[in-house]
Protein backbone atom coordinates (compact mmCIF):
# COMPACT_ATOMS: atom_id res chain seq x y z
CA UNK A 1 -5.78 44.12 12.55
CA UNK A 2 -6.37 44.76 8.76
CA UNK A 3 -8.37 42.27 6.67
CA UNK A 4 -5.34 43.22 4.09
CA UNK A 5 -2.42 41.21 4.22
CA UNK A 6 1.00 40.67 2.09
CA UNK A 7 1.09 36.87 3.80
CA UNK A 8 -1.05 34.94 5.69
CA UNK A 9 -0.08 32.43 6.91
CA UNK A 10 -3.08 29.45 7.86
CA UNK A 11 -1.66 27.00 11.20
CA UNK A 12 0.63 28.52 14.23
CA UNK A 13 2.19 25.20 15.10
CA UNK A 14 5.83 24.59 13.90
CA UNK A 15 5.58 24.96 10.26
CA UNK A 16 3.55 28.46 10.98
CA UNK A 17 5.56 29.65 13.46
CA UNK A 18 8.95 28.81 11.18
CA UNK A 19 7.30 30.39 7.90
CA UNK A 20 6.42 33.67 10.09
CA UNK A 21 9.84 34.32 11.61
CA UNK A 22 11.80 33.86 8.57
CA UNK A 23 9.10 35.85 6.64
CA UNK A 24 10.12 38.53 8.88
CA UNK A 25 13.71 38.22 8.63
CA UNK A 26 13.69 38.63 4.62
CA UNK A 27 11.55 41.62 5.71
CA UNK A 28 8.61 40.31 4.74
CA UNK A 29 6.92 42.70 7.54
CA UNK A 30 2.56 42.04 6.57
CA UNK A 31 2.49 39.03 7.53
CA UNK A 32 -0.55 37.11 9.68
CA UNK A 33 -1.04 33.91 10.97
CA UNK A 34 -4.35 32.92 11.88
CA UNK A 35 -5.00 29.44 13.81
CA UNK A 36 -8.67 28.13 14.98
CA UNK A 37 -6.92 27.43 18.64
CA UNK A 38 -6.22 29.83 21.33
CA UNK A 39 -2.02 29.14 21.13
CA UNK A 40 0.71 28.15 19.49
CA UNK A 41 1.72 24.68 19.04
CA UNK A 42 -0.08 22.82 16.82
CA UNK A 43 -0.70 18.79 16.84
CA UNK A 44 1.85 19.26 20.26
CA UNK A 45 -0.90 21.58 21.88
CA UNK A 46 -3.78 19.28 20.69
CA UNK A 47 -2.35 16.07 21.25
CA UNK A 48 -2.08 15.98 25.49
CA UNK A 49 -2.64 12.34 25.98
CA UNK A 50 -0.99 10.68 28.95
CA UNK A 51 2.74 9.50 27.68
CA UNK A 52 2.64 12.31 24.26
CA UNK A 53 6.45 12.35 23.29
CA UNK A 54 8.48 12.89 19.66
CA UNK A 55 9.82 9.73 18.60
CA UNK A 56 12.77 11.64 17.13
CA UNK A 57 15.78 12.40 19.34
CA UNK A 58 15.22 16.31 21.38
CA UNK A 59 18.32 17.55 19.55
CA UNK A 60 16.73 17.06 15.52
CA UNK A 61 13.31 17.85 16.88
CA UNK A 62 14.26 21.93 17.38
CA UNK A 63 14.79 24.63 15.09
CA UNK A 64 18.20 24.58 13.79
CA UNK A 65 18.61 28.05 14.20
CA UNK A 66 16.78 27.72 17.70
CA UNK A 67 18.58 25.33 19.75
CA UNK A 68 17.82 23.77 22.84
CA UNK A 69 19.76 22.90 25.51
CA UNK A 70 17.10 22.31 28.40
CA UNK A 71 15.72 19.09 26.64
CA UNK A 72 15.14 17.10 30.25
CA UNK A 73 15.04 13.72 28.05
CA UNK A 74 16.73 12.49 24.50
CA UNK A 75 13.31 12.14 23.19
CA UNK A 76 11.13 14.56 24.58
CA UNK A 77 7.84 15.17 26.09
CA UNK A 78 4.81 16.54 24.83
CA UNK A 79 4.51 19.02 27.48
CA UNK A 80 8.43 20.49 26.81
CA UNK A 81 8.07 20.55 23.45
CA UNK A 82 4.70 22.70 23.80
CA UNK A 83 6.54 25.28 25.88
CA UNK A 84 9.83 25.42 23.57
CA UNK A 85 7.33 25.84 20.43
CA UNK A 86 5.58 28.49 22.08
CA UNK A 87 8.29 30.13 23.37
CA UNK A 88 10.31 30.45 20.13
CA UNK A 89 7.43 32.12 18.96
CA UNK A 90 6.85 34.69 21.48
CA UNK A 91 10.70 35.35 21.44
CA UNK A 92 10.15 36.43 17.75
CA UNK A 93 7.22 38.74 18.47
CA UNK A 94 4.15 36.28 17.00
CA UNK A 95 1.97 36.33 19.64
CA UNK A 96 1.67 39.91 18.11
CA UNK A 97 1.18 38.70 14.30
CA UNK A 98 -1.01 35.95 15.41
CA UNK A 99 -5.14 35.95 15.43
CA UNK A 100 -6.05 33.33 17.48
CA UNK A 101 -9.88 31.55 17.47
CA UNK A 102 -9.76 32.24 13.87
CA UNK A 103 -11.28 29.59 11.49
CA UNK A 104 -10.41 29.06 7.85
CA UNK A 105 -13.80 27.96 6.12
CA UNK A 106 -12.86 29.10 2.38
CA UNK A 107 -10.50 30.39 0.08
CA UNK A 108 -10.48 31.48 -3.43
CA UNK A 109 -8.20 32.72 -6.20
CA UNK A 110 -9.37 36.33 -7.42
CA UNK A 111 -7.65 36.05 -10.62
CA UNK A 112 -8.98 40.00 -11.44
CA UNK A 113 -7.72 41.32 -8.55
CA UNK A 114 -4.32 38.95 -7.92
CA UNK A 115 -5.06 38.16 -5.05
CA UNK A 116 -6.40 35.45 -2.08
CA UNK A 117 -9.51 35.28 -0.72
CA UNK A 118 -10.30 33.96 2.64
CA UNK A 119 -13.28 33.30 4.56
CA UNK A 120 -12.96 33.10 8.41
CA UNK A 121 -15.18 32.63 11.04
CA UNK A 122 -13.88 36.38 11.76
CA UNK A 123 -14.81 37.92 8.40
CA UNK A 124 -12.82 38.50 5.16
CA UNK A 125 -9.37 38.45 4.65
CA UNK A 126 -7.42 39.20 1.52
CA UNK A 127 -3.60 38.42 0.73
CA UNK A 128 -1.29 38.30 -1.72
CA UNK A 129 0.40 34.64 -0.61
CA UNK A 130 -0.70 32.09 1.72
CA UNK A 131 1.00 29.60 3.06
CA UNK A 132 -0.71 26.53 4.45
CA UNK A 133 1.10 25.74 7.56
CA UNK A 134 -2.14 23.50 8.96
CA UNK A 135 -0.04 20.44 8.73
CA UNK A 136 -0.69 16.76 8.17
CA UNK A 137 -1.29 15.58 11.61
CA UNK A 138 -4.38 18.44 12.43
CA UNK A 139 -7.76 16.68 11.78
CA UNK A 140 -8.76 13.75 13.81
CA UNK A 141 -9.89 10.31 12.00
CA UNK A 142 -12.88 9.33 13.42
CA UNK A 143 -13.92 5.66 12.10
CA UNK A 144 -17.11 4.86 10.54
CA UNK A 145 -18.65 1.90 12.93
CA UNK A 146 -21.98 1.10 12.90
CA UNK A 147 -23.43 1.69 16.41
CA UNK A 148 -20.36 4.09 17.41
CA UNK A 149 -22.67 6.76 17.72
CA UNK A 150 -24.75 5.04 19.86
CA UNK A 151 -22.31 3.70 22.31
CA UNK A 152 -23.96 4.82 25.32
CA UNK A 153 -20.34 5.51 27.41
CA UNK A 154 -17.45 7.58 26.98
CA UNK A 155 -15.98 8.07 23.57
CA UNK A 156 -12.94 10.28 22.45
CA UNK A 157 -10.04 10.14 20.32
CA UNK A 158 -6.29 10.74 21.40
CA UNK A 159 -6.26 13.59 19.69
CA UNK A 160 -8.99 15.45 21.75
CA UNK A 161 -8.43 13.63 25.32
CA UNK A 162 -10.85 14.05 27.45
CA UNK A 163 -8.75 14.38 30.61
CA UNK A 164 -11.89 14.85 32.36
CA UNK A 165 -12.93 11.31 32.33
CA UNK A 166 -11.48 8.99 35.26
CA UNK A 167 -10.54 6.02 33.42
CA UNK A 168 -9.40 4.51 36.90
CA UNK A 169 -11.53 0.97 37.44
CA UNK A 170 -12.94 1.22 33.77
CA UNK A 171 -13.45 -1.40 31.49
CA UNK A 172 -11.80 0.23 28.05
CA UNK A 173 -11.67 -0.42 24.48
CA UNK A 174 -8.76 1.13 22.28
CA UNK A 175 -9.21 0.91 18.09
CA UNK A 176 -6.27 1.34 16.59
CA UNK A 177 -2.18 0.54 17.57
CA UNK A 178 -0.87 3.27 16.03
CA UNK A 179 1.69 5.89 17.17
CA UNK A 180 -0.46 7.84 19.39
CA UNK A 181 -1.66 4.21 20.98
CA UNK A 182 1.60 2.68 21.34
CA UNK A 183 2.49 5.54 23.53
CA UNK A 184 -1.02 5.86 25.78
CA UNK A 185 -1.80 2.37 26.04
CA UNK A 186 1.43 1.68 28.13
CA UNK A 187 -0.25 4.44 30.35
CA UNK A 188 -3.43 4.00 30.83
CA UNK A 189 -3.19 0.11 31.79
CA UNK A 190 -1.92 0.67 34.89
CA UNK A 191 -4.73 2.40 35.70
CA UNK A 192 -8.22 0.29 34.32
CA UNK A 193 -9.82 -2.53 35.44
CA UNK A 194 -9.85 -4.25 31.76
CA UNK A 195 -8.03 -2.96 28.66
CA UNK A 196 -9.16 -4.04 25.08
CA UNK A 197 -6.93 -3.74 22.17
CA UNK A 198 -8.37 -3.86 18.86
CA UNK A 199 -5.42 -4.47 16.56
CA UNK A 200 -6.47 -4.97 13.33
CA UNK A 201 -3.07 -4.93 12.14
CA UNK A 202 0.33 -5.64 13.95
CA UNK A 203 2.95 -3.36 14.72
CA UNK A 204 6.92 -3.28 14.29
CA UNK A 205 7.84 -1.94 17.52
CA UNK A 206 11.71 -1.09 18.46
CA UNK A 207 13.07 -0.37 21.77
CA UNK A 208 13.54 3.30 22.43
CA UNK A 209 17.11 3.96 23.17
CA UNK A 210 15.72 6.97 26.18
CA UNK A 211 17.06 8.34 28.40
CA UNK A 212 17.15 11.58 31.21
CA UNK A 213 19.57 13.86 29.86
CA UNK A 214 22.19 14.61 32.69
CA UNK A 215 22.65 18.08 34.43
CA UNK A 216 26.51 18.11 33.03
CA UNK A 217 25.00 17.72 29.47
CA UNK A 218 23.05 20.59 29.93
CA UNK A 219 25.81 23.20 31.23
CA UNK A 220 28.28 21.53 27.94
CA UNK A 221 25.38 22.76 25.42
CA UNK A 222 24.78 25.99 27.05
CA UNK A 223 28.42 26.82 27.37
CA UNK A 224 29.42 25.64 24.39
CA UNK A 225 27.08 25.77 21.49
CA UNK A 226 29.19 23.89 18.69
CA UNK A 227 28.93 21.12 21.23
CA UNK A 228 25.06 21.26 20.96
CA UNK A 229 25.96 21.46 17.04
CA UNK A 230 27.86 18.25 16.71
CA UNK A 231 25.39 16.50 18.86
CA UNK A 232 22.98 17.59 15.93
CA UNK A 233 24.99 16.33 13.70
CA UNK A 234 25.53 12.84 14.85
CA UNK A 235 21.80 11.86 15.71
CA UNK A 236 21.24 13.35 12.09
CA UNK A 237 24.05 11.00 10.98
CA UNK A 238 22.50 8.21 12.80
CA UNK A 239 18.68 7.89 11.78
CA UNK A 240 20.12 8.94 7.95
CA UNK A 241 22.03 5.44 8.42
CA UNK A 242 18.15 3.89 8.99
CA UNK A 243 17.33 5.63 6.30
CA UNK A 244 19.62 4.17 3.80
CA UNK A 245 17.65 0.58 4.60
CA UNK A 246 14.08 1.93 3.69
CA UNK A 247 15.15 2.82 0.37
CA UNK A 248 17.19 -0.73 0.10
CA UNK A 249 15.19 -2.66 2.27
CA UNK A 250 16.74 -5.88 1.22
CA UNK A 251 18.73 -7.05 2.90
CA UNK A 252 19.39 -3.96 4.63
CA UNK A 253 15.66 -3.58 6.40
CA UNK A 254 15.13 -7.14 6.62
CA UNK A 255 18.31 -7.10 8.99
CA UNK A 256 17.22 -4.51 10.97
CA UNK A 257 13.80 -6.18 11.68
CA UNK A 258 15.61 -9.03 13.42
CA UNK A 259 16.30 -6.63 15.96
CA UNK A 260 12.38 -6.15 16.29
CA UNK A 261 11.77 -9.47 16.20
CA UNK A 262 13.92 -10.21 19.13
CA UNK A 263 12.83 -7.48 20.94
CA UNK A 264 9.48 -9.39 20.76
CA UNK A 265 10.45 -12.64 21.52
CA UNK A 266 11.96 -10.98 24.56
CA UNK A 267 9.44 -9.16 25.96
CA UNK A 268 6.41 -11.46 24.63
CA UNK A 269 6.96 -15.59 26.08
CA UNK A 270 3.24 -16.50 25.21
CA UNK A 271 3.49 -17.89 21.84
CA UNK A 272 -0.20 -17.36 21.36
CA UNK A 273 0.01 -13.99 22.46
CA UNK A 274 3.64 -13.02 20.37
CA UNK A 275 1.60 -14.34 17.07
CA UNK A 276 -1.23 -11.93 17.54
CA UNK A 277 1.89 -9.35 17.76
CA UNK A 278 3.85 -10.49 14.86
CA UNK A 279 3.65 -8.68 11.94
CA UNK A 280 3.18 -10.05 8.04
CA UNK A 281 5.02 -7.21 6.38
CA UNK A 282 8.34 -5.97 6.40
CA UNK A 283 9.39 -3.64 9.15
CA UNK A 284 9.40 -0.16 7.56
CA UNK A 285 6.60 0.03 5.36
CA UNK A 286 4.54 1.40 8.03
CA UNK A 287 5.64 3.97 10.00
CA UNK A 288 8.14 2.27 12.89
CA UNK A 289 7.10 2.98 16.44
CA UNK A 290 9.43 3.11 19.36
CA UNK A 291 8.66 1.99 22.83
CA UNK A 292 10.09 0.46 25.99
CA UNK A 293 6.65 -0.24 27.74
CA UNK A 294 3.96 -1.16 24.76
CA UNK A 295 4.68 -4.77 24.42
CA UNK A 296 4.99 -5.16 27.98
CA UNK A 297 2.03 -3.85 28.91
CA UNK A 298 -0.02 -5.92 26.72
CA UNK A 299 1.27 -9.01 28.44
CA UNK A 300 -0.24 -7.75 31.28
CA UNK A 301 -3.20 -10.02 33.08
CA UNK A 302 -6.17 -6.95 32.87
CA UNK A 303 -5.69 -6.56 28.90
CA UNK A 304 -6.62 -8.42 26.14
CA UNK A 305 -5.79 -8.21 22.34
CA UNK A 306 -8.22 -8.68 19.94
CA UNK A 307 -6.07 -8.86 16.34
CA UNK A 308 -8.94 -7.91 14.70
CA UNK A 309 -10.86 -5.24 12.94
CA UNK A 310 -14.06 -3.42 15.09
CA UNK A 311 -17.22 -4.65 12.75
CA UNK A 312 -20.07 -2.91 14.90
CA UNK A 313 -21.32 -1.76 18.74
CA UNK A 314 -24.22 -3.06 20.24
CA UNK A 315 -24.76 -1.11 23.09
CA UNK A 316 -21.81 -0.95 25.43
CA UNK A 317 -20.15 -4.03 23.68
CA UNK A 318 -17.61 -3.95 21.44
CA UNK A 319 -18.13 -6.53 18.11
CA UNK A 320 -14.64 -7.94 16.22
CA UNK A 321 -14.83 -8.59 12.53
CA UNK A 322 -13.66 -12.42 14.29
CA UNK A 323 -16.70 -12.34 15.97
CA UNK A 324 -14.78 -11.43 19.28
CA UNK A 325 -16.65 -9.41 21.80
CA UNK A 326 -15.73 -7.24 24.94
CA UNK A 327 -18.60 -5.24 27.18
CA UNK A 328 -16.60 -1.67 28.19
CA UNK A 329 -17.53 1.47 29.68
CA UNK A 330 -15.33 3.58 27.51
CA UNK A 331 -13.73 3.71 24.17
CA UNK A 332 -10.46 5.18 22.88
CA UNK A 333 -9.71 5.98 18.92
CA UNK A 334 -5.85 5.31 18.62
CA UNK A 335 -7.24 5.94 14.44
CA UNK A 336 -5.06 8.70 13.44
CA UNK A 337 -5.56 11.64 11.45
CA UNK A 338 -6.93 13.32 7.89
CA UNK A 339 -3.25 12.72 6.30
CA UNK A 340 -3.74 12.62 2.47
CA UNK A 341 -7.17 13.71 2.36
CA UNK A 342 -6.71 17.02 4.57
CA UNK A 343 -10.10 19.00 4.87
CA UNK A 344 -8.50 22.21 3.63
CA UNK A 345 -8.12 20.23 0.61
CA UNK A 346 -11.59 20.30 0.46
CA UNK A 347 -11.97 24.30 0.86
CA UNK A 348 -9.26 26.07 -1.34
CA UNK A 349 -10.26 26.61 -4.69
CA UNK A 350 -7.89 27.44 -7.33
CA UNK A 351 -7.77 29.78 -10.62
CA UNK A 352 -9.86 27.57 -12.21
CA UNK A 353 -12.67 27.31 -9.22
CA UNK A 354 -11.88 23.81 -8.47
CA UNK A 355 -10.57 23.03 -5.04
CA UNK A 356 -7.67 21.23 -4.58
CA UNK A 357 -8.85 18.05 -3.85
CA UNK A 358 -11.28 17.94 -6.98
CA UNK A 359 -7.51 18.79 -9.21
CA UNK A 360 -6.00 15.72 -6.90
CA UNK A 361 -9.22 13.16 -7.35
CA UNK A 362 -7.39 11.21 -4.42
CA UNK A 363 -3.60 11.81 -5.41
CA UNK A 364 -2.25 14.55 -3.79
CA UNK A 365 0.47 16.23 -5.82
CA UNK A 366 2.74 19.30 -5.73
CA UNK A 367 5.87 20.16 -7.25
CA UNK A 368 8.62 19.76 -3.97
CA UNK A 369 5.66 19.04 -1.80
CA UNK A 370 4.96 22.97 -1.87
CA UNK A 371 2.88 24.10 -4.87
CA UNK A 372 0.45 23.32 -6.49
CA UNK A 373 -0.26 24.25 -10.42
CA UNK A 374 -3.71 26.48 -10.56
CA UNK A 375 -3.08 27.53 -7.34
CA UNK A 376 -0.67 30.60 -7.49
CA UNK A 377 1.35 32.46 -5.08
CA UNK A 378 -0.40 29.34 -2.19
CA UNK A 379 2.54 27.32 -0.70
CA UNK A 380 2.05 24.39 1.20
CA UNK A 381 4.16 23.37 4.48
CA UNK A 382 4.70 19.56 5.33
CA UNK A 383 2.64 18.81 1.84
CA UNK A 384 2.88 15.59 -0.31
CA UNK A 385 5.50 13.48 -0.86
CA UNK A 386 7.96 14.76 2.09
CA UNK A 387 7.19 12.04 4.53
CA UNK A 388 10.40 10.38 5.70
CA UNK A 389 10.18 7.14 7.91
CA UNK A 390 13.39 8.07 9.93
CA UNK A 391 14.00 12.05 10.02
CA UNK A 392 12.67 15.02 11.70
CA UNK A 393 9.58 17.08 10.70
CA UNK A 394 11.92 20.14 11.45
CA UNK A 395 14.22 19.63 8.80
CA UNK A 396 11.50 19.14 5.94
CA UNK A 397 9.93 22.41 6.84
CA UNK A 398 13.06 24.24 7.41
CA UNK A 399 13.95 23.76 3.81
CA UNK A 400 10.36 24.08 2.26
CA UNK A 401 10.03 27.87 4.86
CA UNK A 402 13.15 28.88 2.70
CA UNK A 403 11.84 28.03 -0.42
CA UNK A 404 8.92 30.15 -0.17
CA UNK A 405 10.74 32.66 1.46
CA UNK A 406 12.86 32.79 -1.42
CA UNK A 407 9.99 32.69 -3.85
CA UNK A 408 8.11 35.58 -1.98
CA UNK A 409 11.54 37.43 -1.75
CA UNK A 410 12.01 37.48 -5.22
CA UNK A 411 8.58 38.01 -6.04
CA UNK A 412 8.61 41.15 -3.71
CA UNK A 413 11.83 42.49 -5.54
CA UNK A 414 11.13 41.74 -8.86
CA UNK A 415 7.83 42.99 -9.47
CA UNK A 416 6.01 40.08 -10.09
CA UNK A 417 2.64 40.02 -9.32
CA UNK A 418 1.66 36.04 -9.96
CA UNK A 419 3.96 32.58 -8.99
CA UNK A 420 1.95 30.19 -10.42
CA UNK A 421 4.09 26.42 -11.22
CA UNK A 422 3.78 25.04 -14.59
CA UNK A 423 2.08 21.75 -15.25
CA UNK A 424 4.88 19.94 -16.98
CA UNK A 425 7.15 20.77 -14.35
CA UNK A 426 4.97 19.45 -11.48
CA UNK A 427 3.82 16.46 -13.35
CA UNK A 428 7.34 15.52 -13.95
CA UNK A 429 8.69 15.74 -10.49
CA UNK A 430 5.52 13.34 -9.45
CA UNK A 431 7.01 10.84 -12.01
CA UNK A 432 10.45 10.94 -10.91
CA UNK A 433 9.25 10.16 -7.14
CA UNK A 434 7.21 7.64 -7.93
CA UNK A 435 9.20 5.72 -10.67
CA UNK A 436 12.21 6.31 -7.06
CA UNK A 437 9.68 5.17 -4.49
CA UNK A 438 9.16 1.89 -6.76
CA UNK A 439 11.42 -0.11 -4.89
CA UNK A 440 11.62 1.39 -1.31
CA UNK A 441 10.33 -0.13 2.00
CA UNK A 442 7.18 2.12 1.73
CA UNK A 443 5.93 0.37 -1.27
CA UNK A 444 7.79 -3.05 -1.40
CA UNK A 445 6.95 -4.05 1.78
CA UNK A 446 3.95 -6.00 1.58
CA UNK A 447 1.38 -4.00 3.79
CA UNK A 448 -1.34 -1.54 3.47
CA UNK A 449 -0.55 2.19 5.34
CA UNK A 450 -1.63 5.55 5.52
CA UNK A 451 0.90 6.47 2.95
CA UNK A 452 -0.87 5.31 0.16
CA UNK A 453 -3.80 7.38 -0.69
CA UNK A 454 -7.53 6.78 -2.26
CA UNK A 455 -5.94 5.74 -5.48
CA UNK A 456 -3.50 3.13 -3.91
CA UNK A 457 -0.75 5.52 -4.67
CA UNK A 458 2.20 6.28 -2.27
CA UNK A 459 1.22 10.33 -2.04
CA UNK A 460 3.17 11.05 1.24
CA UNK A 461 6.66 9.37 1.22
CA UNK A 462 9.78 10.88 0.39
CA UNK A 463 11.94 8.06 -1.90
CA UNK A 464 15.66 9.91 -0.96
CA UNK A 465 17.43 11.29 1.73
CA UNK A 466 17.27 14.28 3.92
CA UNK A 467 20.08 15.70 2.60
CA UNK A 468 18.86 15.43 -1.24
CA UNK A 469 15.56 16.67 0.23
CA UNK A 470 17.26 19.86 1.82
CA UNK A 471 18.94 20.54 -1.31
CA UNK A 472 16.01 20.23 -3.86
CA UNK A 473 13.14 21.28 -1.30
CA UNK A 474 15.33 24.47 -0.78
CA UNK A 475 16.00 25.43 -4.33
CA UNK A 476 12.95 27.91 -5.49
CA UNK A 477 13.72 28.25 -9.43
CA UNK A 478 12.19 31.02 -10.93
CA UNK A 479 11.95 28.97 -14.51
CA UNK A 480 9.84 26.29 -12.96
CA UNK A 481 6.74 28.93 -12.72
CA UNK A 482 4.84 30.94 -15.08
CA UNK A 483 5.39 34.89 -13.92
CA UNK A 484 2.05 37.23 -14.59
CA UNK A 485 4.19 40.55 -13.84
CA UNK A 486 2.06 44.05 -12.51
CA UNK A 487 -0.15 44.81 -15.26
CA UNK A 488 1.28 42.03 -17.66
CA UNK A 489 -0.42 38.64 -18.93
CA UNK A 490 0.75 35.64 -17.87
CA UNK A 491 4.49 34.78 -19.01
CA UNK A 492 6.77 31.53 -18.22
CA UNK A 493 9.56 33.25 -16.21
């Protein structure tokens, strides 16, 4: 394969594997994508802990134009998802486009020659776009504990399970009650001998409305396809209703958290227990997690929470920030992942030489979530400000895929040799989302979450709906960039 490329494009999970096949439909034919794994999928091919599912219903968590019909529950699996992702993309011909066990390490600008840079762990490569399709949810967080590294058991994240590891009989330790958590803990307590939860902050948690999708359900969507269409369009119609109560969260939000907080009362009947569980904040302003087994496990006489931070290991035990203590044999880091401060961040550099996090100095920014000014013709997939506490990930990419697409499109039939976004233009946009974000959920709800960045700014939320993001995110405007033309200086379009 040449180290020459039109596009290449840097991830081949979902947002790689859309941007390629759409690439190649607006006969965009030079197009790469190079991923450090050895398949398609993504954060569904690393993330294979026991109980991995969306927490989106099957039918919005597809390609729109790849439906589904096979889905064997409304919220799918992990393992179903994997094969559908990679079977889209072999469908489309990727497997031939795509260079597997290839590591990005670098990339730089050449402003001389118009062109990208990249360093790989396979050599060179050069091209004239790149889209960064790596995604929020691909680097691990592993916590900074004194004595973690010294823990003289077993130690892994979710993220990178070691299914190797018999956690039957085990005395185990999980940090962190986040999404991954809420969906492995349930699992793995039927199994140990002691389970001990390390919540340093409590969870919303709504029943899951799952459920095996019947046989008759199938043959309808296969038969029938608008059928599979206006199932589509009512789960969209649904979650879009939750989404009207994050951005007016009162009274709107505070009524839906009465349904979590009878779910808990429910589920939970030790008060001393159900206080540990309660959360401070308002439901919403940390990501909402869905489950029919969490709570209920954690009643359970073999675990124990701990609603406190970890402050240190000494040896094989396990130190609170309450002073709480708990000797295990393993430990488990629920802790989540690199979301604002992404390592590639760290590794692009721009026209300028910067990289992109030193032009974000803990505020990522880019005009629709997808470029960057002083980084031309670079797109980025699933990028700042996009996050949405109630929607699909599929419908955010779809519409920033056609953007670019556009943008190369016209690029390719105009003649122009440079795309790069003009300040004012991306500094405005960033104002208008945060001046809208003001008084939504994600901000006005009284907690601390992985939305706000280094900076205490909300860098990841989106402050409208999925239909206003579709519209704008889709919408590539050829006056928002400045336009260096073949053999021309640099020129606002």
């Amino acid at each position: 394969m040449s180290p020459q490329h039109e596009v290449v494009v840097i991830g081949a999970g979902i947002s790689g594997i859309c941007a390629a096949i759409k690439l190649a439909e607006a006969g965009v034919d030079d197009v790469v994508l190079v991923d450090k794994a050895e398949t398609f999928g993504g954060t569904w091919r690393a993330n294979t802990y026991p109980g991995c599912a969306c927490d989106v219903p099957s039918g919005l968590y597809s390609f729109s134009f790849a439906p589904n019909s096979e889905w064997s529950r409304l919220f799918a699996t992990q393992p179903e998802i994997l094969d559908y992702v990679d079977r889209i993309a072999r469908e489309h011909g990727l497997a031939e486009r795509t260079r597997f066990g290839v590591e990005v390490t670098g990339a730089h600008w050449d402003d001389d020659a118009r062109l990208w840079r990249l360093v790989t762990s396979e050599g060179e490569l050069t091209a004239r776009f790149v889209v960064s399709a790596a995604g929020p949810w691909n680097e691990p967080r592993f916590p900074d504990i004194p004595g973690l590294a010294e823990f003289p058991g077993e130690v892994f994240h979710s993220a990178r399970w070691n299914h190797d590891y018999d956690l039957r009989g085990k005395r185990v330790a999980v940090v962190g009650t986040g999404a991954s958590a809420v969906q492995f803990v349930p699992e793995i307590q039927r199994e140990v001998a002691a389970l001990h939860l390390f919540q340093r902050t409590a969870q919303w948690v709504l029943p899951k409305l799952d459920h095996p999708v019947p046989g008759i359900e199938k043959r309808v969507m296969r038969r029938f396809p608008f059928a599979h269409k206006a199932l589509r369009s009512v789960e969209y119609a649904l979650m879009e209703g939750l989404g009207v109560a994050f951005r007016n969260p009162r009274p709107l939000m505070q009524t839906v958290q009465k349904v979590g907080s009878a779910y808990l009362r429910a589920v939970v009947r030790d008060p001393e227990l159900r206080a540990k569980l309660t959360p401070d904040y308002l439901l919403g302003c940390k990501r909402i997690l869905f489950s029919n087994s969490y709570l209920q496990s954690l009643t359970k006489p073999n675990v124990e929470v701990h609603a406190t931070a970890v402050s240190e290991f000494r040896g094989n035990t396990v130190v609170g920030a309450d002073g709480s203590t708990a000797q295990v044999d393993a430990v488990i880091l629920g802790t989540g992942f690199h979301i604002l401060d992404t390592p590639l961040a760290d590794i692009v550099r721009g026209a300028d030489g910067r990289t992109m996090a030193q032009h974000w100095q803990g505020s990522p920014e880019a005009y629709l979530g997808t470029v960057t000014t002083g980084f031309p013709n670079a797109f980025t997939v699933l990028g700042p400000s996009l996050g949405t506490g109630h929607s699909s990930a599929f419908a955010i990419l779809e519409a920033q895929v056609a953007y670019l697409v556009s943008a190369i499109a016209s690029a390719r039939r105009e003649g122009w040799a440079v795309l790069d976004v003009r300040p004012q233009v991306q500094a405005d946009y960033v104002d208008q989302v945060q001046d809208a974000l003001a008084g939504t959920v994600y901000n006005a709800g009284g907690c601390q979450s992985y939305y706000l960045d280094a900076n205490g700014r909300n860098s990841f939320s989106w402050p409208w709906s999925t239909g206003e993001l579709t519209r704008r995110v889709s919408a590539f405007d050829a006056a928002d960039f400045t336009i260096t033309r073949d053999d021309q200086v640099a020129v606002p379009a």
